[in-house]
N, C-alpha and C. Protein backbone atom coordinates (compact mmCIF):
# COMPACT_ATOMS: atom_id res chain seq x y z
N UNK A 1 0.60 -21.37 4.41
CA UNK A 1 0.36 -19.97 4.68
C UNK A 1 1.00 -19.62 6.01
N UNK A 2 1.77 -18.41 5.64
CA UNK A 2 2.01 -17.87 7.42
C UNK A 2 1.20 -17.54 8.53
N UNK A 3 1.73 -17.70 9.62
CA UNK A 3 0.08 -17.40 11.03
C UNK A 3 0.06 -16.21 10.44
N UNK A 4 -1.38 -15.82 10.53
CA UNK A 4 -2.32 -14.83 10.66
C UNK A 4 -1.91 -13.55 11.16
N UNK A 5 -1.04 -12.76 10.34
CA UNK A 5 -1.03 -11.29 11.47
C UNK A 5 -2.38 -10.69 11.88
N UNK A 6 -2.82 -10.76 10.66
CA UNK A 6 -4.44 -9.88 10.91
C UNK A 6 -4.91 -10.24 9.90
N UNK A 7 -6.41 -10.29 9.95
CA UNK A 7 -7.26 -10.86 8.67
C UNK A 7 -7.39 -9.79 7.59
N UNK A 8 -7.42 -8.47 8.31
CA UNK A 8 -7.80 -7.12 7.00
C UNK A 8 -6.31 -6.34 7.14
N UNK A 9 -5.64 -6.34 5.90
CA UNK A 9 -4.83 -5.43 5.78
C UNK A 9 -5.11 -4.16 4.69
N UNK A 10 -4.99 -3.09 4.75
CA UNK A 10 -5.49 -2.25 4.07
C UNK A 10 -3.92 -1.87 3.03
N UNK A 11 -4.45 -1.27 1.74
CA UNK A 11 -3.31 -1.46 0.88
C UNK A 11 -3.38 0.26 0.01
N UNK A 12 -2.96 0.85 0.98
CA UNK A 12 -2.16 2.68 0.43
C UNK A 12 -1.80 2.82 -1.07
N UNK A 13 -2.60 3.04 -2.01
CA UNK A 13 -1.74 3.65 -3.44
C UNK A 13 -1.37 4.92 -3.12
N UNK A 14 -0.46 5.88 -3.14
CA UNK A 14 -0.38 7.32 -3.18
C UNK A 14 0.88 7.44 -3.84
N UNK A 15 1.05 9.12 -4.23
CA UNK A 15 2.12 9.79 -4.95
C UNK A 15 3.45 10.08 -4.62
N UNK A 16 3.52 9.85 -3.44
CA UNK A 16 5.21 9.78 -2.78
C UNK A 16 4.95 8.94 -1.80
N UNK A 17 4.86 7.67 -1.69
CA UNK A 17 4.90 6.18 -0.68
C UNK A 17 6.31 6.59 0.25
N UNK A 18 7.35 7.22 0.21
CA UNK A 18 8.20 7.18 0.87
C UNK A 18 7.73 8.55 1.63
N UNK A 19 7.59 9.57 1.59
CA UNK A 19 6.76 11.03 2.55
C UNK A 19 5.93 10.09 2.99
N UNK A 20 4.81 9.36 2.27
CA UNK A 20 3.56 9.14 3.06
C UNK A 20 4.54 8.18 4.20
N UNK A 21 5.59 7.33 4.36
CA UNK A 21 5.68 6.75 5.32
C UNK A 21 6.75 7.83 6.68
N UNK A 22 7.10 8.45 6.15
CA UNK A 22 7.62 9.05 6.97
C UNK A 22 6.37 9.71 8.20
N UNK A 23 5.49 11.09 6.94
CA UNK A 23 4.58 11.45 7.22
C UNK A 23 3.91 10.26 8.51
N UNK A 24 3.57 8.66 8.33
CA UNK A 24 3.05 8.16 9.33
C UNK A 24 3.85 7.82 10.67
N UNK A 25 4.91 7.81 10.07
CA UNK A 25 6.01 7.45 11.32
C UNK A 25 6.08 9.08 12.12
N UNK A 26 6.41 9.90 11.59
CA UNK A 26 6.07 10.85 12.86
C UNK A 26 4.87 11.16 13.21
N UNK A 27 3.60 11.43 12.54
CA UNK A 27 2.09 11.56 12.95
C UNK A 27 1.13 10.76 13.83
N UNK A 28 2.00 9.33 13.26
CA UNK A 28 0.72 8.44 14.11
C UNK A 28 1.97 7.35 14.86
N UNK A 29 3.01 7.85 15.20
CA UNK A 29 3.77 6.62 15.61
C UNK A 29 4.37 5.26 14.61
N UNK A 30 3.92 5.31 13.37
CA UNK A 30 4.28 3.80 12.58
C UNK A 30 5.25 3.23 12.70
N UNK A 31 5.38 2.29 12.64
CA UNK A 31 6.82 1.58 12.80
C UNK A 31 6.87 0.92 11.22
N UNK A 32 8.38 1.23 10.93
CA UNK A 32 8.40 0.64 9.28
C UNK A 32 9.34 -0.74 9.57
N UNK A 33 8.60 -1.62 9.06
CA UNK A 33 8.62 -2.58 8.96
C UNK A 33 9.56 -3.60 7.70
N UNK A 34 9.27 -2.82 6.64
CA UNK A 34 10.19 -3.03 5.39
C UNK A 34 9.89 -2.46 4.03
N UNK A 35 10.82 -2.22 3.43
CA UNK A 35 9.84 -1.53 2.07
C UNK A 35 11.15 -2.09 0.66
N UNK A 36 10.12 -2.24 -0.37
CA UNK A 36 10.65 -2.13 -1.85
C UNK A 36 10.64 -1.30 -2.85
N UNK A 37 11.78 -0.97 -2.71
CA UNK A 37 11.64 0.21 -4.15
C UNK A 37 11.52 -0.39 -5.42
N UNK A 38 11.25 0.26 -6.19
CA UNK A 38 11.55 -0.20 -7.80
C UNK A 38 12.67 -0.07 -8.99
N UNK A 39 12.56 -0.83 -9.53
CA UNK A 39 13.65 -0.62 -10.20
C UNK A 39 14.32 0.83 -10.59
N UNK A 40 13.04 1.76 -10.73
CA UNK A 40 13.97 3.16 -10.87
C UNK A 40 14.43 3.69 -9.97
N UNK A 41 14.33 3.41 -8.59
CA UNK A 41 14.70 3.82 -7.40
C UNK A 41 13.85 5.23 -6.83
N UNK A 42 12.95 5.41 -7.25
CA UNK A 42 12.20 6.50 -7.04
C UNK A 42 11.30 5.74 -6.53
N UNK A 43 10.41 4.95 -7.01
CA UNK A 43 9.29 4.90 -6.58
C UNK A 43 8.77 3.25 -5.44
N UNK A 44 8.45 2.99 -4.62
CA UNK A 44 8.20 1.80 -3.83
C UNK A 44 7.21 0.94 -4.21
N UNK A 45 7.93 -0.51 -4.39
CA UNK A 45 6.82 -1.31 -4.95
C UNK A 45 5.97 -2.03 -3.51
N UNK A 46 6.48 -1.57 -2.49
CA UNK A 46 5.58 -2.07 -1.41
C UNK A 46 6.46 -1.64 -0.19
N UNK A 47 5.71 -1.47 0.35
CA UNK A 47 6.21 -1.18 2.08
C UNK A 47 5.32 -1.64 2.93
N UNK A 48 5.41 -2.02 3.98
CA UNK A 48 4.58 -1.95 5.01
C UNK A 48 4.94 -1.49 6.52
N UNK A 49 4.11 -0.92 7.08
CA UNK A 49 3.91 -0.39 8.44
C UNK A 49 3.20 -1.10 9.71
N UNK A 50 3.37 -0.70 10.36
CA UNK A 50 2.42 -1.00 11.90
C UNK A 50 1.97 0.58 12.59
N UNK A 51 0.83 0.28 12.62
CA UNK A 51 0.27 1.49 13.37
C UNK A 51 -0.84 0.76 14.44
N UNK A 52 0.16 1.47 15.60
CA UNK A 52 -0.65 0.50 16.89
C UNK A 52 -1.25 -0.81 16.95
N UNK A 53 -0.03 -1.76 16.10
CA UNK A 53 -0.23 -3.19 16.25
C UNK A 53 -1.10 -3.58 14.86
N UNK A 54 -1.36 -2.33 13.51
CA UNK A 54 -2.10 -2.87 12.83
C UNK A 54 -1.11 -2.65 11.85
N UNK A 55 -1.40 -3.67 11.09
CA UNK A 55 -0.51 -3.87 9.50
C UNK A 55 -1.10 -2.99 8.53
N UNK A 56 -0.33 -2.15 7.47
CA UNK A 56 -0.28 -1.01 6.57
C UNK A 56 0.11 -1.55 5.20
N UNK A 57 -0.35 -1.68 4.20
CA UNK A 57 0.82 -1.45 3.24
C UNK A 57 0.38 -0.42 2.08
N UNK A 58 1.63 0.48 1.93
CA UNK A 58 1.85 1.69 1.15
C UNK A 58 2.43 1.17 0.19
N UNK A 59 2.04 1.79 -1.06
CA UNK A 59 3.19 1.69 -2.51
C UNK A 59 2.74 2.85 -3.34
N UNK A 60 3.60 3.62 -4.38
CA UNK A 60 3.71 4.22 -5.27
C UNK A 60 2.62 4.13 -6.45
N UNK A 61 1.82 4.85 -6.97
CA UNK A 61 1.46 4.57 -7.99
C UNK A 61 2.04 4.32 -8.95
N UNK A 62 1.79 3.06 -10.43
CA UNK A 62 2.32 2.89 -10.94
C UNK A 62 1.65 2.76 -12.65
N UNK A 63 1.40 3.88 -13.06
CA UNK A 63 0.40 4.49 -14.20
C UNK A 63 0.40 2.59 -15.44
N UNK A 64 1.92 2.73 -15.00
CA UNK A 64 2.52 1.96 -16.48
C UNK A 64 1.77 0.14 -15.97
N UNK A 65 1.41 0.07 -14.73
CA UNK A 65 0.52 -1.30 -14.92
C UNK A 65 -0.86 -1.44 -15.34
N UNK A 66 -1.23 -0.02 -14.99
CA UNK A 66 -2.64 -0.25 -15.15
C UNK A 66 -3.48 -0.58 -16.29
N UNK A 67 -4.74 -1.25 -16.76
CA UNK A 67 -4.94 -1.86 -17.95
C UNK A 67 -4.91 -0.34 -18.87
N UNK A 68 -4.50 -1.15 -20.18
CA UNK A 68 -4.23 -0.12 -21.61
C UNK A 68 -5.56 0.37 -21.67
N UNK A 69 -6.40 0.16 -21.24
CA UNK A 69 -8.34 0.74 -21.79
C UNK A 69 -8.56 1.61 -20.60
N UNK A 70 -7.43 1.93 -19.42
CA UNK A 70 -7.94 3.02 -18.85
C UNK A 70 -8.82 2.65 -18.03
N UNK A 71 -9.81 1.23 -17.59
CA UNK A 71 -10.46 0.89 -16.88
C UNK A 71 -10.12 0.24 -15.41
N UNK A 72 -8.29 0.73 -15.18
CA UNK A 72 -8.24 0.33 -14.02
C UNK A 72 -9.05 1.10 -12.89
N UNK A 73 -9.39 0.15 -11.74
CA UNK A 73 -9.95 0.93 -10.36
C UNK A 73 -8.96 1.07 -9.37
N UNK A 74 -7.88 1.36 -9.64
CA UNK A 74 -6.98 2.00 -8.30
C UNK A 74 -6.01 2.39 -9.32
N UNK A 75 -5.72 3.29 -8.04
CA UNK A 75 -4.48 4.70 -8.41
C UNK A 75 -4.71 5.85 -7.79
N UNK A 76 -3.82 7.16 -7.51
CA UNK A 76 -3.60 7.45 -6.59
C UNK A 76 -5.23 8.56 -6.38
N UNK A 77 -5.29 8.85 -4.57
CA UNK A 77 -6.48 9.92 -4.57
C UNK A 77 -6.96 11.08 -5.80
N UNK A 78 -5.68 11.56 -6.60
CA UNK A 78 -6.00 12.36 -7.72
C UNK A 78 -6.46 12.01 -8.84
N UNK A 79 -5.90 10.70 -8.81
CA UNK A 79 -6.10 10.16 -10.13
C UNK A 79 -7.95 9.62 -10.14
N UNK A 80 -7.93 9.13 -9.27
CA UNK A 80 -9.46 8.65 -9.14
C UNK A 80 -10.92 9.67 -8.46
N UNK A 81 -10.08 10.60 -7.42
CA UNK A 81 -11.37 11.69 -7.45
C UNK A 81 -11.73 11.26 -5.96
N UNK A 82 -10.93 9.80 -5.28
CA UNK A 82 -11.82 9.43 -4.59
C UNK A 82 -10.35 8.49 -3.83
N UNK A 83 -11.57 7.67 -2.77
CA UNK A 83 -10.20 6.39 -1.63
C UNK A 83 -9.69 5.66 -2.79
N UNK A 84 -8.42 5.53 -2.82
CA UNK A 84 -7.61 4.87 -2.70
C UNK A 84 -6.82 3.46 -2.33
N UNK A 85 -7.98 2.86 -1.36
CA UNK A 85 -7.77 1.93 -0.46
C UNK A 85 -7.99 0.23 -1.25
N UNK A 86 -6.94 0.21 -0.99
CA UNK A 86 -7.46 -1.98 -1.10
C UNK A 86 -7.50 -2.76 -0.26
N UNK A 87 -8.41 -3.57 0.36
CA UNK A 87 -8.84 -4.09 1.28
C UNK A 87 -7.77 -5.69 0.84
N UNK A 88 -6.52 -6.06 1.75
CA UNK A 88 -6.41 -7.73 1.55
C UNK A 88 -7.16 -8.45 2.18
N UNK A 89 -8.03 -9.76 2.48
CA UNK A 89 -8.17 -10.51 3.25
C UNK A 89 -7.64 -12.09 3.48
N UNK A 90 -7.28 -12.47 3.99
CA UNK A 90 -6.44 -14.08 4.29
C UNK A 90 -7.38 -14.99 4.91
N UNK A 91 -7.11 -15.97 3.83
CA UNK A 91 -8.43 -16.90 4.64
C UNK A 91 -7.68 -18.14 4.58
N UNK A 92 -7.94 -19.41 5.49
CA UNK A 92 -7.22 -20.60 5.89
C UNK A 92 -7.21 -21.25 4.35
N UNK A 93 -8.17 -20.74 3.72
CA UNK A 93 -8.31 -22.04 2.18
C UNK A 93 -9.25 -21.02 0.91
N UNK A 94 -8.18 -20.68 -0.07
CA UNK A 94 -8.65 -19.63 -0.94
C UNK A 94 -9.30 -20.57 -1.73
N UNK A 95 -9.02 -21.61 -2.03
CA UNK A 95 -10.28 -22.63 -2.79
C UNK A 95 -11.79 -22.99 -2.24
């Protein structure tokens, strides 16, 4: 495993991942760090940020992964009514 940037990284679904990073880079200072688009070139399969030394990562919603029964729990603020947010955590030994 790589050293430890930070134990909680928080994980952005929203509807334009590329505005929302701009949007943070001028609002709150972010620094972009790196990002992946997707194969259609529209939409980002991951980015991440720094905002005042803390790690970000933003991506695109992506309707077409979510389970066929409609019971996924993430996707974007509209889609769910509600946060958005995924909590990562890194621990020395996932076993």
């Amino acid at each position: 495993m790589a050293e430890v940037v930070q134990v909680v990284t928080p994980h952005l679904v929203v509807n334009d991942a590329a505005g929302a990073l701009e949007f943070y880079k001028k609002g709150l200072g972010a620094v972009e760090v790196m990002r992946l688009p997707a194969q259609d070139g529209k939409r980002l399969m991951h980015s991440e940020i720094h905002v005042n030394g803390a790690r970000i990562f933003v991506v695109d919603d992506f309707p077409e992964m979510r389970a066929k029964d409609g019971a996924s729990n993430w996707g974007t603020p509209q889609m769910l009514g509600g946060t958005t947010v995924t909590i990562h955590i890194e621990v020395a030994n996932c076993d």
